[in-house]
PDB file of N, CA and C in Angstrom:
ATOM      1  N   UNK A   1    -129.475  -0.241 137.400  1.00  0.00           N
ATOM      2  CA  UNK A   1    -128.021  -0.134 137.475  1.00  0.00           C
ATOM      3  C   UNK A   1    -127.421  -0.492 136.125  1.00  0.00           C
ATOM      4  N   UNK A   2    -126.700   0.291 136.108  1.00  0.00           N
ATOM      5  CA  UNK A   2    -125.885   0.159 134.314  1.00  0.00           C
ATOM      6  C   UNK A   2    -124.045  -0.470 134.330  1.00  0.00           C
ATOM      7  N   UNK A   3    -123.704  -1.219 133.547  1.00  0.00           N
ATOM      8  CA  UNK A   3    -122.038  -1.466 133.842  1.00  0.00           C
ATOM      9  C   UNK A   3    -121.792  -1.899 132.698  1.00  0.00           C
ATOM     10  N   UNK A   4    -120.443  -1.040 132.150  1.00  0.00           N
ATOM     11  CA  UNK A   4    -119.742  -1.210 131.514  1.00  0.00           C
ATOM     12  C   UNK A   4    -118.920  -2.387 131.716  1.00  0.00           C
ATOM     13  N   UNK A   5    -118.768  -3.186 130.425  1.00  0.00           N
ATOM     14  CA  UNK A   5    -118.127  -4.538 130.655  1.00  0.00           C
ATOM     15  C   UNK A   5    -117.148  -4.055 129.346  1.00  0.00           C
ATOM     16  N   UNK A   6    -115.724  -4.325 130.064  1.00  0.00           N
ATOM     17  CA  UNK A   6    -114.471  -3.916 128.196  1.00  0.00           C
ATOM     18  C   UNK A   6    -113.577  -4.750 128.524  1.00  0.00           C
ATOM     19  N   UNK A   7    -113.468  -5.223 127.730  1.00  0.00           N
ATOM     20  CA  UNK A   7    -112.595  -6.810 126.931  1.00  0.00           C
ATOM     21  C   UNK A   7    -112.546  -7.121 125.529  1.00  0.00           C
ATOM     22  N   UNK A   8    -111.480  -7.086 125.147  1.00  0.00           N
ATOM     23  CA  UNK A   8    -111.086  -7.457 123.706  1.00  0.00           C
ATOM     24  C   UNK A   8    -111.787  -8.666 123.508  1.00  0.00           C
ATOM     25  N   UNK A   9    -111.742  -9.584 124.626  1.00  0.00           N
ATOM     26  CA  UNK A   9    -111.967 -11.231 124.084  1.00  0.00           C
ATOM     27  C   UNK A   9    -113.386 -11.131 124.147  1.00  0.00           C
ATOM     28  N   UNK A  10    -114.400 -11.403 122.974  1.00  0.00           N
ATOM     29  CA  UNK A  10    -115.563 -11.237 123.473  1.00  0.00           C
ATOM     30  C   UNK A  10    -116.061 -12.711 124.043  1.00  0.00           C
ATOM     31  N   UNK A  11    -115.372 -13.676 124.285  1.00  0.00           N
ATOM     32  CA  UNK A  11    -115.653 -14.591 125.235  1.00  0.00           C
ATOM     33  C   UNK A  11    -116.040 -14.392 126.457  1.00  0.00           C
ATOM     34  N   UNK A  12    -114.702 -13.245 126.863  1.00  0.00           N
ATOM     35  CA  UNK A  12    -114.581 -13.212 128.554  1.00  0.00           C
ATOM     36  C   UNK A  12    -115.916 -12.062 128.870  1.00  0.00           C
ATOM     37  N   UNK A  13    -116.122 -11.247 127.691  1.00  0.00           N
ATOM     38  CA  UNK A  13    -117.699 -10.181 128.046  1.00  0.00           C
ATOM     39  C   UNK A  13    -118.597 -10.906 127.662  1.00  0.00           C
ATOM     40  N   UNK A  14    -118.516 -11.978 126.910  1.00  0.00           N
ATOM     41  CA  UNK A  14    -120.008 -12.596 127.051  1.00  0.00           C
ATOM     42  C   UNK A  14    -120.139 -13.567 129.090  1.00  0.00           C
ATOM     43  N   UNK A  15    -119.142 -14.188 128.864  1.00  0.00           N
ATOM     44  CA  UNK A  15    -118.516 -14.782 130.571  1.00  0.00           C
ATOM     45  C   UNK A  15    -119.502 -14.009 131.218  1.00  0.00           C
ATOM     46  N   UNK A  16    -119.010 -12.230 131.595  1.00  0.00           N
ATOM     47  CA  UNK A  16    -119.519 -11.572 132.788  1.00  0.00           C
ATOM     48  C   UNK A  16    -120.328 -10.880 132.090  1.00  0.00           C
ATOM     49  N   UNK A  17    -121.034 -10.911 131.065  1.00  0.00           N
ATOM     50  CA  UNK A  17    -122.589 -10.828 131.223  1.00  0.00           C
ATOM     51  C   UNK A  17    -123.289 -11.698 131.507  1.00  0.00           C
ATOM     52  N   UNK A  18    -122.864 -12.800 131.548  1.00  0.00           N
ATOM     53  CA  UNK A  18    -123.965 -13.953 131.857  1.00  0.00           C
ATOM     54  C   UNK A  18    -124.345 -14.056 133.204  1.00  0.00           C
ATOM     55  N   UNK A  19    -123.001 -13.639 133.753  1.00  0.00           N
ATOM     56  CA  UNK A  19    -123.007 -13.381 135.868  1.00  0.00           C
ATOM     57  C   UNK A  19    -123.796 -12.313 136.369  1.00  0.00           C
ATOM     58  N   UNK A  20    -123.354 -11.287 135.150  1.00  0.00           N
ATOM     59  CA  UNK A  20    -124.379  -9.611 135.348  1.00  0.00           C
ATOM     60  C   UNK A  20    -125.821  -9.676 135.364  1.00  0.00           C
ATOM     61  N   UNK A  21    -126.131 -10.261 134.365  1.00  0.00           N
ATOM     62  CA  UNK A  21    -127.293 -10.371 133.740  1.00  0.00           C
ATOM     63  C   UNK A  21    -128.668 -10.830 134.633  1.00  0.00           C
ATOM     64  N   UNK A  22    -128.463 -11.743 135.571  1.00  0.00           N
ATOM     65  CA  UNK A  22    -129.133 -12.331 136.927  1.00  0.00           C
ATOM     66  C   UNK A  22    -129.868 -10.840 137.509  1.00  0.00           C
ATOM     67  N   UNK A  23    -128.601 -10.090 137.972  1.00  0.00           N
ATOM     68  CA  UNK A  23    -128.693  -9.258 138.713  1.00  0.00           C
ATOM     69  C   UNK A  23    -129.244  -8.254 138.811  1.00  0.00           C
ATOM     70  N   UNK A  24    -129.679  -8.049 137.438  1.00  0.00           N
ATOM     71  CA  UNK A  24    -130.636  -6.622 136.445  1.00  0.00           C
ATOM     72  C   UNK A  24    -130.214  -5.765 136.166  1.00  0.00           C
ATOM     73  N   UNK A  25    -128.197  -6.280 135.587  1.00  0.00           N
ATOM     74  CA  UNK A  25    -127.839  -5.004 135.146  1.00  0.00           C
ATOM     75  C   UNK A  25    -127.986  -4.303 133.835  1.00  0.00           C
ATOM     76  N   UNK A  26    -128.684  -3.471 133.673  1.00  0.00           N
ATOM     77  CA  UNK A  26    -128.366  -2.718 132.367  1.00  0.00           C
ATOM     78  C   UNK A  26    -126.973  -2.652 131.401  1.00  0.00           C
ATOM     79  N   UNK A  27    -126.404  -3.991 130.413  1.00  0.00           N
ATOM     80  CA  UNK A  27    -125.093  -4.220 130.557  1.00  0.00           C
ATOM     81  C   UNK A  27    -124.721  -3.125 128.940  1.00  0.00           C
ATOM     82  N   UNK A  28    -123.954  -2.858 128.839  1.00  0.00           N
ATOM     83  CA  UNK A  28    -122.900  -1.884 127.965  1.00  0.00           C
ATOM     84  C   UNK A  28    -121.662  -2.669 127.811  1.00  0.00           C
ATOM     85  N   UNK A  29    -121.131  -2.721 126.597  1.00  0.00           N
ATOM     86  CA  UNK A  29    -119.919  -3.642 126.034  1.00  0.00           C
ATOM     87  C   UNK A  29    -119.179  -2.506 125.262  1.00  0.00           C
ATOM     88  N   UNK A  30    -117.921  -2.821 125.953  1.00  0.00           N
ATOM     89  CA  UNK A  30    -116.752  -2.159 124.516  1.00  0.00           C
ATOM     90  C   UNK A  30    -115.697  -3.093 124.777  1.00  0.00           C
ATOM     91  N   UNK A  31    -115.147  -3.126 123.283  1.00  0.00           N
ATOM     92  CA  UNK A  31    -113.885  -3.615 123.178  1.00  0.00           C
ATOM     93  C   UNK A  31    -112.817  -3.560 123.303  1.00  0.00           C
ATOM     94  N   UNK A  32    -112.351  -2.412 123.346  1.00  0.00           N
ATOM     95  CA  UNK A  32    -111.135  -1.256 123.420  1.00  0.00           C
ATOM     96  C   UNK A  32    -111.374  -0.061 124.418  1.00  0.00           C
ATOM     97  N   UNK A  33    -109.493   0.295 124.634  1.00  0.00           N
ATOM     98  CA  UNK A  33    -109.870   1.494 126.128  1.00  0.00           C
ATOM     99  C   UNK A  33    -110.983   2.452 125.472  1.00  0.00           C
ATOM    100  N   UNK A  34    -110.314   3.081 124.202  1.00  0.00           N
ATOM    101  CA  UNK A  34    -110.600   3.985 123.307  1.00  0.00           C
ATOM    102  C   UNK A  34    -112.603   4.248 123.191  1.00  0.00           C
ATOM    103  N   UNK A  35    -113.006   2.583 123.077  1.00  0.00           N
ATOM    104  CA  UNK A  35    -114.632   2.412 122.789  1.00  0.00           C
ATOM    105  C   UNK A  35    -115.185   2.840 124.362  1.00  0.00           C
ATOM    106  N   UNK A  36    -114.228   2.109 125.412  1.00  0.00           N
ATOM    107  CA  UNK A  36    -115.120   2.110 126.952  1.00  0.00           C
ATOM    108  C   UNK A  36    -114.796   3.706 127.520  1.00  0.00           C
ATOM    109  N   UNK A  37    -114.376   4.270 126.638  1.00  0.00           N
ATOM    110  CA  UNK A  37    -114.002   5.632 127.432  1.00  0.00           C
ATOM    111  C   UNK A  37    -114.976   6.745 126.595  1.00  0.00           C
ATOM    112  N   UNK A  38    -115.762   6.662 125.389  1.00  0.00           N
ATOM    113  CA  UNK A  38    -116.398   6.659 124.358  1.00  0.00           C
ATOM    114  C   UNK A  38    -117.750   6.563 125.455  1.00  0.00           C
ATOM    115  N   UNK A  39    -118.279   5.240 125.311  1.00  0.00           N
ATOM    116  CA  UNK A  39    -119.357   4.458 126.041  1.00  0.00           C
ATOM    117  C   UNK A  39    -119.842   5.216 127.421  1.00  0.00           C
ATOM    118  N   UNK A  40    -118.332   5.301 128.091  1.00  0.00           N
ATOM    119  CA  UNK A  40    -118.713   5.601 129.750  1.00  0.00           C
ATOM    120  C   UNK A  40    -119.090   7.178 129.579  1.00  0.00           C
ATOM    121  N   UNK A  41    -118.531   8.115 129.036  1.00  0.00           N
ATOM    122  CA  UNK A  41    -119.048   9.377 128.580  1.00  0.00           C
ATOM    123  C   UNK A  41    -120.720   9.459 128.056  1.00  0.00           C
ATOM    124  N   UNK A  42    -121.180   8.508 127.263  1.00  0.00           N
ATOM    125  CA  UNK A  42    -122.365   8.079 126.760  1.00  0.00           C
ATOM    126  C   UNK A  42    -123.272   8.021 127.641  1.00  0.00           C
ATOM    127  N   UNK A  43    -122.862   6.413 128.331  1.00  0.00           N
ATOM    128  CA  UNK A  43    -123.744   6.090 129.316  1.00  0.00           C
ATOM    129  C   UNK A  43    -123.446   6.198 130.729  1.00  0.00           C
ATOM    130  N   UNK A  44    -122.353   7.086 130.673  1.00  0.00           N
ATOM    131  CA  UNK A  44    -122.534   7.202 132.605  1.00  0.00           C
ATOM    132  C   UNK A  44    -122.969   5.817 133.176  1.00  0.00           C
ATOM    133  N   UNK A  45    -122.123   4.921 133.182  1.00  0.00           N
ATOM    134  CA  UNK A  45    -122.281   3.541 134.177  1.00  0.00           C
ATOM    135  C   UNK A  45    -122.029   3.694 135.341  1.00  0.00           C
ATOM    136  N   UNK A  46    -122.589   2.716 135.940  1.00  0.00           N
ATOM    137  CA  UNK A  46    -122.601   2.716 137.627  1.00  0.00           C
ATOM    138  C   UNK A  46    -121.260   2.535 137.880  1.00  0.00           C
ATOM    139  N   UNK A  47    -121.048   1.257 137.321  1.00  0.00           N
ATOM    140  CA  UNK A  47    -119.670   0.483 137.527  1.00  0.00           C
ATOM    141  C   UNK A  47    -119.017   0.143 136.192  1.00  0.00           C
ATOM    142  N   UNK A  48    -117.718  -0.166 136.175  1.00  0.00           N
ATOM    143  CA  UNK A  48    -117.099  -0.608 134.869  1.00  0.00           C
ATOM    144  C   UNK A  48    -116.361  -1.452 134.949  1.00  0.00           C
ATOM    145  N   UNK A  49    -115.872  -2.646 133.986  1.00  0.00           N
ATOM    146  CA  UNK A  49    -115.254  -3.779 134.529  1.00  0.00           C
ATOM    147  C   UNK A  49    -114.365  -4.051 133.109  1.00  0.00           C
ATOM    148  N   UNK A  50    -113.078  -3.500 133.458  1.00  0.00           N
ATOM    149  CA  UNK A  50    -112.014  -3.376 132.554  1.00  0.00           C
ATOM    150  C   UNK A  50    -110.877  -4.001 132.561  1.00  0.00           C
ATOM    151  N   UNK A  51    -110.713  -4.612 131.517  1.00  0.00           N
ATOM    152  CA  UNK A  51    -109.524  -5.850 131.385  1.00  0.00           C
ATOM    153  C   UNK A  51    -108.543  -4.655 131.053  1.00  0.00           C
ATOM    154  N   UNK A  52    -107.147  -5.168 130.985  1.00  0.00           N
ATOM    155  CA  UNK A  52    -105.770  -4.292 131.240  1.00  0.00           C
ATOM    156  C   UNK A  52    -105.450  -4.401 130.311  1.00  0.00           C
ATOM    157  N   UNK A  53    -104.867  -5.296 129.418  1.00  0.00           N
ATOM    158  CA  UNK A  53    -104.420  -5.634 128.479  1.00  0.00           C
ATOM    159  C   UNK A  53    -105.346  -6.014 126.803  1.00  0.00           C
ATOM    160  N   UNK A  54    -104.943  -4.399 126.186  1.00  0.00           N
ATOM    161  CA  UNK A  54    -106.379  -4.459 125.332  1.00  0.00           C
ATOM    162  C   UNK A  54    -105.401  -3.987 123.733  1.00  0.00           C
ATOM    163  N   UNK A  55    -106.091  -3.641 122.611  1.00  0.00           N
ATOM    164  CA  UNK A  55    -105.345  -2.864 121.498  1.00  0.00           C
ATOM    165  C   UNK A  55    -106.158  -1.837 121.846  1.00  0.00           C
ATOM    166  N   UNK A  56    -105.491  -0.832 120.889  1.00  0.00           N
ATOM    167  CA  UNK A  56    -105.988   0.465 120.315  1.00  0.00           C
ATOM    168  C   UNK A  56    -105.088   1.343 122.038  1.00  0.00           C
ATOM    169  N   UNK A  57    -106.305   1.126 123.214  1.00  0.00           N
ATOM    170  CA  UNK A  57    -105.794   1.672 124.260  1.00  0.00           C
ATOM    171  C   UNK A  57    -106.060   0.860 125.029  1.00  0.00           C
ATOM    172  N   UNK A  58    -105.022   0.682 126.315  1.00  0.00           N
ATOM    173  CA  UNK A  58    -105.334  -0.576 127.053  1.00  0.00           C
ATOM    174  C   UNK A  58    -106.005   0.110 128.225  1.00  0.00           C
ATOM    175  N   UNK A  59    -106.198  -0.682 129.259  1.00  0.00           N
ATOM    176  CA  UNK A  59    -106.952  -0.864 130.425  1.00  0.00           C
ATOM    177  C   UNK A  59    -106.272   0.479 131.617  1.00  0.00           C
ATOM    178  N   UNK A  60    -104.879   0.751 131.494  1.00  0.00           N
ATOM    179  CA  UNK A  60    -104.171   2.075 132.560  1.00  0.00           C
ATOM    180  C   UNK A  60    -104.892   2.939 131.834  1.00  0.00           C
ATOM    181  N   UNK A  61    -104.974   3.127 130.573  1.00  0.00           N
ATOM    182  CA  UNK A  61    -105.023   4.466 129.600  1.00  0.00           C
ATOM    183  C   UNK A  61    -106.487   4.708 129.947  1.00  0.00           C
ATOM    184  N   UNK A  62    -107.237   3.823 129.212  1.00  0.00           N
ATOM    185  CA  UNK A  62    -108.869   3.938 129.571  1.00  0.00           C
ATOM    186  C   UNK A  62    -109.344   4.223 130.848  1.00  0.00           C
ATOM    187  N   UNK A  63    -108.720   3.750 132.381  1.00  0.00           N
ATOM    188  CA  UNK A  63    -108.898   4.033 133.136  1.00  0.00           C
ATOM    189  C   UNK A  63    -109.044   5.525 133.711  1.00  0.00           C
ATOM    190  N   UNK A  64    -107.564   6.086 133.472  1.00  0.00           N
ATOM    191  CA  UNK A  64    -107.015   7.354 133.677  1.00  0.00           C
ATOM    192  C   UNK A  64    -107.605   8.507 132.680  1.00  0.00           C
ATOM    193  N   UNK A  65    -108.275   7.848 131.276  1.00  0.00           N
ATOM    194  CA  UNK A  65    -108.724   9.156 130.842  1.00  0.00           C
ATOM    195  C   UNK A  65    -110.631   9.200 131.186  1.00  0.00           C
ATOM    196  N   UNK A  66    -111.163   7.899 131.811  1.00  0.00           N
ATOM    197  CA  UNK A  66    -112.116   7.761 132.295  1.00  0.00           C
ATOM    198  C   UNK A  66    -112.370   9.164 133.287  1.00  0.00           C
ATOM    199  N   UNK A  67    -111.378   8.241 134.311  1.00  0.00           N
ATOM    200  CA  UNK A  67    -111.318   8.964 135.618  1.00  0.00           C
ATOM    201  C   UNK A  67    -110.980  10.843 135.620  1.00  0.00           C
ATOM    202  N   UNK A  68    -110.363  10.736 134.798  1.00  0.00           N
ATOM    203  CA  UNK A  68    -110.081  12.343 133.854  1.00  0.00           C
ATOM    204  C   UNK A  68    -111.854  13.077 134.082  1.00  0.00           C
ATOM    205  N   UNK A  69    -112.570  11.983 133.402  1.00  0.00           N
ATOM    206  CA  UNK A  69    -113.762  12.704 133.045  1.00  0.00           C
ATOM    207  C   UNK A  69    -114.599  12.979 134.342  1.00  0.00           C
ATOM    208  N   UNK A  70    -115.062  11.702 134.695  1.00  0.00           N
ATOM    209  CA  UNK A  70    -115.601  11.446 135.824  1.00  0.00           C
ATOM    210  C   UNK A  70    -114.720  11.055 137.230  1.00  0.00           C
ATOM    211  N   UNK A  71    -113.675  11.665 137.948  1.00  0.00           N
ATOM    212  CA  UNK A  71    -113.445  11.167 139.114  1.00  0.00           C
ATOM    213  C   UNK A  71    -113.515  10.261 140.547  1.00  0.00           C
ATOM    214  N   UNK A  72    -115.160  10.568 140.210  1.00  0.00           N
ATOM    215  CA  UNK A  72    -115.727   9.330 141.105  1.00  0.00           C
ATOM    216  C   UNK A  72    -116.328   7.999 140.539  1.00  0.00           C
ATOM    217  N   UNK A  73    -115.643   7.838 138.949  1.00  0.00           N
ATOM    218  CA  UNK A  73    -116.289   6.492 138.512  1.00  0.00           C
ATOM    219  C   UNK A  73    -115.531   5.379 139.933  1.00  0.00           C
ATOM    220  N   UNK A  74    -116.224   4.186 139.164  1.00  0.00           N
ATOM    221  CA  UNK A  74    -115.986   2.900 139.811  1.00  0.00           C
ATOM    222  C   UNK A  74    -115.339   1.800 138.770  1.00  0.00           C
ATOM    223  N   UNK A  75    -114.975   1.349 138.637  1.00  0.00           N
ATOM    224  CA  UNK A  75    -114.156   0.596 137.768  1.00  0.00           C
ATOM    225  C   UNK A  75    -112.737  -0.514 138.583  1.00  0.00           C
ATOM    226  N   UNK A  76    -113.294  -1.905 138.211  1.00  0.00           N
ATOM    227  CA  UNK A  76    -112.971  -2.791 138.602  1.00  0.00           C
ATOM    228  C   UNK A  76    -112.061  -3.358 137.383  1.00  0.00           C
ATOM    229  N   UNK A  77    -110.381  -3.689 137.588  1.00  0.00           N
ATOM    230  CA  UNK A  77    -109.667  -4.330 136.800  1.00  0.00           C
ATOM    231  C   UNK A  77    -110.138  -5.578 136.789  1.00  0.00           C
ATOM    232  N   UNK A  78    -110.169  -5.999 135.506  1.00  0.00           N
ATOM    233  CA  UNK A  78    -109.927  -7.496 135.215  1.00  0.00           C
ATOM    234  C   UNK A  78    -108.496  -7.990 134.200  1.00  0.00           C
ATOM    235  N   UNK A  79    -107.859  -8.942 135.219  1.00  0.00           N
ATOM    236  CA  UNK A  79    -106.314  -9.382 134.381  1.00  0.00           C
ATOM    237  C   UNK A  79    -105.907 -10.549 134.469  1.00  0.00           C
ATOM    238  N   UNK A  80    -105.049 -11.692 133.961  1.00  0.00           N
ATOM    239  CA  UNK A  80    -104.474 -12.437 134.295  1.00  0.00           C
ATOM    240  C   UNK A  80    -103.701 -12.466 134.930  1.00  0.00           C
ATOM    241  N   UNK A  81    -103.757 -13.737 135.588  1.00  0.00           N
ATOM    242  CA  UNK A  81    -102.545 -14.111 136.555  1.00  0.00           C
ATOM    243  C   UNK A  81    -100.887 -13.794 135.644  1.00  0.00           C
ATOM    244  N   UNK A  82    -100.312 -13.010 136.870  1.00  0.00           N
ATOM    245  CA  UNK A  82     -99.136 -12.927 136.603  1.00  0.00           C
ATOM    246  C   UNK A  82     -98.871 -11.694 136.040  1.00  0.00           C
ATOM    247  N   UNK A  83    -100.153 -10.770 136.510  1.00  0.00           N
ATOM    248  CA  UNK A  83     -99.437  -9.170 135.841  1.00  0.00           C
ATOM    249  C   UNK A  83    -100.428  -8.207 137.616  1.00  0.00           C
ATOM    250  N   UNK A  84     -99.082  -8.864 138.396  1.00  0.00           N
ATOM    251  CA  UNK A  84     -99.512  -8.171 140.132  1.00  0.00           C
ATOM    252  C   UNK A  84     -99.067  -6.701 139.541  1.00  0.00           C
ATOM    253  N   UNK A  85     -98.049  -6.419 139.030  1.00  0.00           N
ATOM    254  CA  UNK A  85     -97.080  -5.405 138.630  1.00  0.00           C
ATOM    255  C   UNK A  85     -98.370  -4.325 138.164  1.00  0.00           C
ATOM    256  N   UNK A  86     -98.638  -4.418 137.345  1.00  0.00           N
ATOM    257  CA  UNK A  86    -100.257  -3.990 136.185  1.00  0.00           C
ATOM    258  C   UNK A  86    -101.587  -3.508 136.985  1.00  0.00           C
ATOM    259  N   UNK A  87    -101.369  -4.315 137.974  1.00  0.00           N
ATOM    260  CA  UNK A  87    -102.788  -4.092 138.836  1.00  0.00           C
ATOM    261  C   UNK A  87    -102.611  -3.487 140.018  1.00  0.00           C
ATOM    262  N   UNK A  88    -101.346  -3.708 140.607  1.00  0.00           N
ATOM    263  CA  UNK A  88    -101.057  -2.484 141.488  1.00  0.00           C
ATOM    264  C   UNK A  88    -100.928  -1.081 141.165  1.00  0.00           C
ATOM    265  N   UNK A  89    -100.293  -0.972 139.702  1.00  0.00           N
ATOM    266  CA  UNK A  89    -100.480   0.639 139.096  1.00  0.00           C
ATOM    267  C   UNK A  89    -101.706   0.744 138.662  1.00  0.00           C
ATOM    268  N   UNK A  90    -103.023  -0.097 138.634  1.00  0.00           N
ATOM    269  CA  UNK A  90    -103.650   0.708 137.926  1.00  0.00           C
ATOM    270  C   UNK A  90    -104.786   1.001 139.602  1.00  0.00           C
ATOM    271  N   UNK A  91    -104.591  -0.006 140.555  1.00  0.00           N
ATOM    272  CA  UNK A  91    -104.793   1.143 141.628  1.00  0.00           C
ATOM    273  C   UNK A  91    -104.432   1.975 142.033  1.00  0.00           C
ATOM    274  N   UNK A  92    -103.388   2.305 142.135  1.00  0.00           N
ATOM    275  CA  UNK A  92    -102.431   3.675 142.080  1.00  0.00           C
ATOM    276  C   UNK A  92    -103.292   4.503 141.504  1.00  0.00           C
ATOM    277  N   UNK A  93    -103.916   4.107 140.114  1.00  0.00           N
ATOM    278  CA  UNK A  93    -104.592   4.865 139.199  1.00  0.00           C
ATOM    279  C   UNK A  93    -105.936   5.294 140.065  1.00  0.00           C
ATOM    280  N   UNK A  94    -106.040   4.822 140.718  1.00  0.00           N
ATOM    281  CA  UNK A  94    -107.548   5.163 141.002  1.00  0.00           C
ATOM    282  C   UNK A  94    -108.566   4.082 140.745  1.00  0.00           C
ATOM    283  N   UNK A  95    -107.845   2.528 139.889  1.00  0.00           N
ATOM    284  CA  UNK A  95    -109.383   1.460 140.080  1.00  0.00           C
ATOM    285  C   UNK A  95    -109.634   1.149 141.459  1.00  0.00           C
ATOM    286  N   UNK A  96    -110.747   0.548 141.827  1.00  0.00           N
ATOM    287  CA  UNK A  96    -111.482   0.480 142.820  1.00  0.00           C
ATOM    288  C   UNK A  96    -111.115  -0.593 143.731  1.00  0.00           C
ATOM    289  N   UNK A  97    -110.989  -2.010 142.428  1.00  0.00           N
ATOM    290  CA  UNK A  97    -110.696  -3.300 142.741  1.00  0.00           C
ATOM    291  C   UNK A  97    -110.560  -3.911 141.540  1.00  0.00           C
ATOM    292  N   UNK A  98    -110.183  -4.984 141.648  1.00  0.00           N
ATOM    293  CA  UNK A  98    -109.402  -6.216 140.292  1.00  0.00           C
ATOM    294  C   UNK A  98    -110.357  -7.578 140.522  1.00  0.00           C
ATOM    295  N   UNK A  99    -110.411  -8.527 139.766  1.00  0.00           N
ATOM    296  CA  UNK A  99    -110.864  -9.631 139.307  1.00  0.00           C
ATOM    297  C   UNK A  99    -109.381 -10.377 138.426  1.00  0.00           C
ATOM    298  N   UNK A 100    -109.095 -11.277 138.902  1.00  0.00           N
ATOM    299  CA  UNK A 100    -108.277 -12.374 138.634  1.00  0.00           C
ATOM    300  C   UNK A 100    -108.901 -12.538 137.490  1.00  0.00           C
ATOM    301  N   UNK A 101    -108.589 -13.182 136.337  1.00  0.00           N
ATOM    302  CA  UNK A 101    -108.957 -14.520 135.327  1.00  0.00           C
ATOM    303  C   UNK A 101    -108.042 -15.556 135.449  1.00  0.00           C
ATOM    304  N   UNK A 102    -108.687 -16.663 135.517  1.00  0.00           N
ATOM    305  CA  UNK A 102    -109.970 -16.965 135.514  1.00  0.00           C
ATOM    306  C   UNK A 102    -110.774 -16.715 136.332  1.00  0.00           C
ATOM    307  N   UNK A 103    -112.076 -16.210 136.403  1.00  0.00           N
ATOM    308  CA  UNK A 103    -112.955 -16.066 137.502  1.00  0.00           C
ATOM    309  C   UNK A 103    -113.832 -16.641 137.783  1.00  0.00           C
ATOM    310  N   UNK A 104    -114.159 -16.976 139.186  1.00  0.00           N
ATOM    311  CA  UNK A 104    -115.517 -17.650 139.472  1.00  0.00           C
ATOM    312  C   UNK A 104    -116.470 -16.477 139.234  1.00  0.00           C
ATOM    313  N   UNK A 105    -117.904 -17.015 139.043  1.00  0.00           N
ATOM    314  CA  UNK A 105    -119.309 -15.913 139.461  1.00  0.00           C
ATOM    315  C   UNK A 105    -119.292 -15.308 141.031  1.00  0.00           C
ATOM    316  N   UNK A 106    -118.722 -16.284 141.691  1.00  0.00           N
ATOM    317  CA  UNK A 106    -118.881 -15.481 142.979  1.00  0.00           C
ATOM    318  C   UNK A 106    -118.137 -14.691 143.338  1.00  0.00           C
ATOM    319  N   UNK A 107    -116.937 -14.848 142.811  1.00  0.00           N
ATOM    320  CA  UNK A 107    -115.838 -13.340 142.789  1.00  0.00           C
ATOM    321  C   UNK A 107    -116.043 -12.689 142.133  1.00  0.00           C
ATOM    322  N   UNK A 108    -116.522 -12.919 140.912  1.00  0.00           N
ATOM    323  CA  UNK A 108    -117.519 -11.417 140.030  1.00  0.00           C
ATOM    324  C   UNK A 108    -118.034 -10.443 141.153  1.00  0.00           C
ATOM    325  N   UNK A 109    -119.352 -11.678 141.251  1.00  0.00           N
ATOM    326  CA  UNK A 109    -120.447 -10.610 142.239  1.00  0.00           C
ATOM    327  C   UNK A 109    -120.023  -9.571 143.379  1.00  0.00           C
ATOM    328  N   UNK A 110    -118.769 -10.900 144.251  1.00  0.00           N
ATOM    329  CA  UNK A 110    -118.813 -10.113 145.358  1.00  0.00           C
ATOM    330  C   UNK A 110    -117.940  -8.973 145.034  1.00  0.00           C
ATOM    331  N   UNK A 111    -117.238  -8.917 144.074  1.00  0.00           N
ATOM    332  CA  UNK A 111    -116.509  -8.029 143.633  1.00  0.00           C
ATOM    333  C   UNK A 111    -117.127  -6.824 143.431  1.00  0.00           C
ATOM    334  N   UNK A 112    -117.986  -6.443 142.494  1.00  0.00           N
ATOM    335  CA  UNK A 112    -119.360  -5.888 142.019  1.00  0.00           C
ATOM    336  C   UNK A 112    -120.122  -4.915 143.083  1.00  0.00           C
ATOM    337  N   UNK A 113    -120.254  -6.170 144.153  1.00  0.00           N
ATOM    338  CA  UNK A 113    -121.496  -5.653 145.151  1.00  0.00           C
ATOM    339  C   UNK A 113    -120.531  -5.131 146.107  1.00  0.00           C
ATOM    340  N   UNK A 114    -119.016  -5.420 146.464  1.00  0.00           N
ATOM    341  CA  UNK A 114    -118.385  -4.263 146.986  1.00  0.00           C
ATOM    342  C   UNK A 114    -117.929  -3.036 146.669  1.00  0.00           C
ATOM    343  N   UNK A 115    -117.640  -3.083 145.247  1.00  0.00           N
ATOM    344  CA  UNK A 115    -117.273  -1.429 144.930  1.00  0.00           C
ATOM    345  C   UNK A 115    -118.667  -0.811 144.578  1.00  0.00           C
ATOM    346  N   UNK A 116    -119.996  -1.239 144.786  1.00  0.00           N
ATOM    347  CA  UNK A 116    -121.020  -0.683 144.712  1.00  0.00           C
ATOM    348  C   UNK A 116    -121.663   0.117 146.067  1.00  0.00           C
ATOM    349  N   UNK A 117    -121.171  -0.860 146.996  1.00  0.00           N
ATOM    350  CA  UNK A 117    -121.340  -0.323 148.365  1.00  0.00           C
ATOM    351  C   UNK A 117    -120.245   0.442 148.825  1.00  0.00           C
ATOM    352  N   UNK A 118    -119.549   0.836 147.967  1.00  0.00           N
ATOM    353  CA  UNK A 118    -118.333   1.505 149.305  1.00  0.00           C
ATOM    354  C   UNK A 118    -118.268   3.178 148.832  1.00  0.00           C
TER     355      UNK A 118
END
């Protein structure tokens, strides 16, 4: 299994590779919408786990020109508290599901292992 992990902060992608990593995912990093939309064309990931708020192109944009490509990707928002506004449009958009920050590992996973099963 392969997943795209995109976050500007490379704190928060080192964070959820360390949770991924257990699990045997084949992990892929970009920084920008622009790199993970680049990447996901590349590597066709299982899943993708995309923060909202990015430079170059943020997290709606990357999503929507993702989903452009591939329709049935999977792609899970990741955002801070206090942008409900952000994460309701970008399901609108077509993400799957969201991740709060700060996050526990176990809301990673179960996060993960539900848009994998559904």
């Amino acid at each position: 299994m392969r997943i795209l992990i995109v976050d500007d902060a490379p704190f928060i992608r080192n964070q959820l590779k360390m949770i991924l990593e257990p699990l045997n995912f084949e992990i892929i990093e970009a920084s920008d919408g622009e790199e993970a939309v680049e990447k996901y064309k590349q590597f066709r990931p299982n899943i993708v786990t995309m923060d909202i708020t990015m430079p170059k192109e943020n997290g709606l944009k990357a999503l929507q020109n993702i989903l452009a490509f591939d329709p049935k990707a999977k792609v899970i928002m990741v955002t801070s508290l206090g942008h409900r506004t952000r994460v309701l449009e970008a399901i609108e958009k077509g993400a799957k599901y969201y991740i709060v920050k700060p996050f526990s590992p176990d809301k990673v996973r179960d996060a993960i292992l539900k848009v994998l099963n559904s």
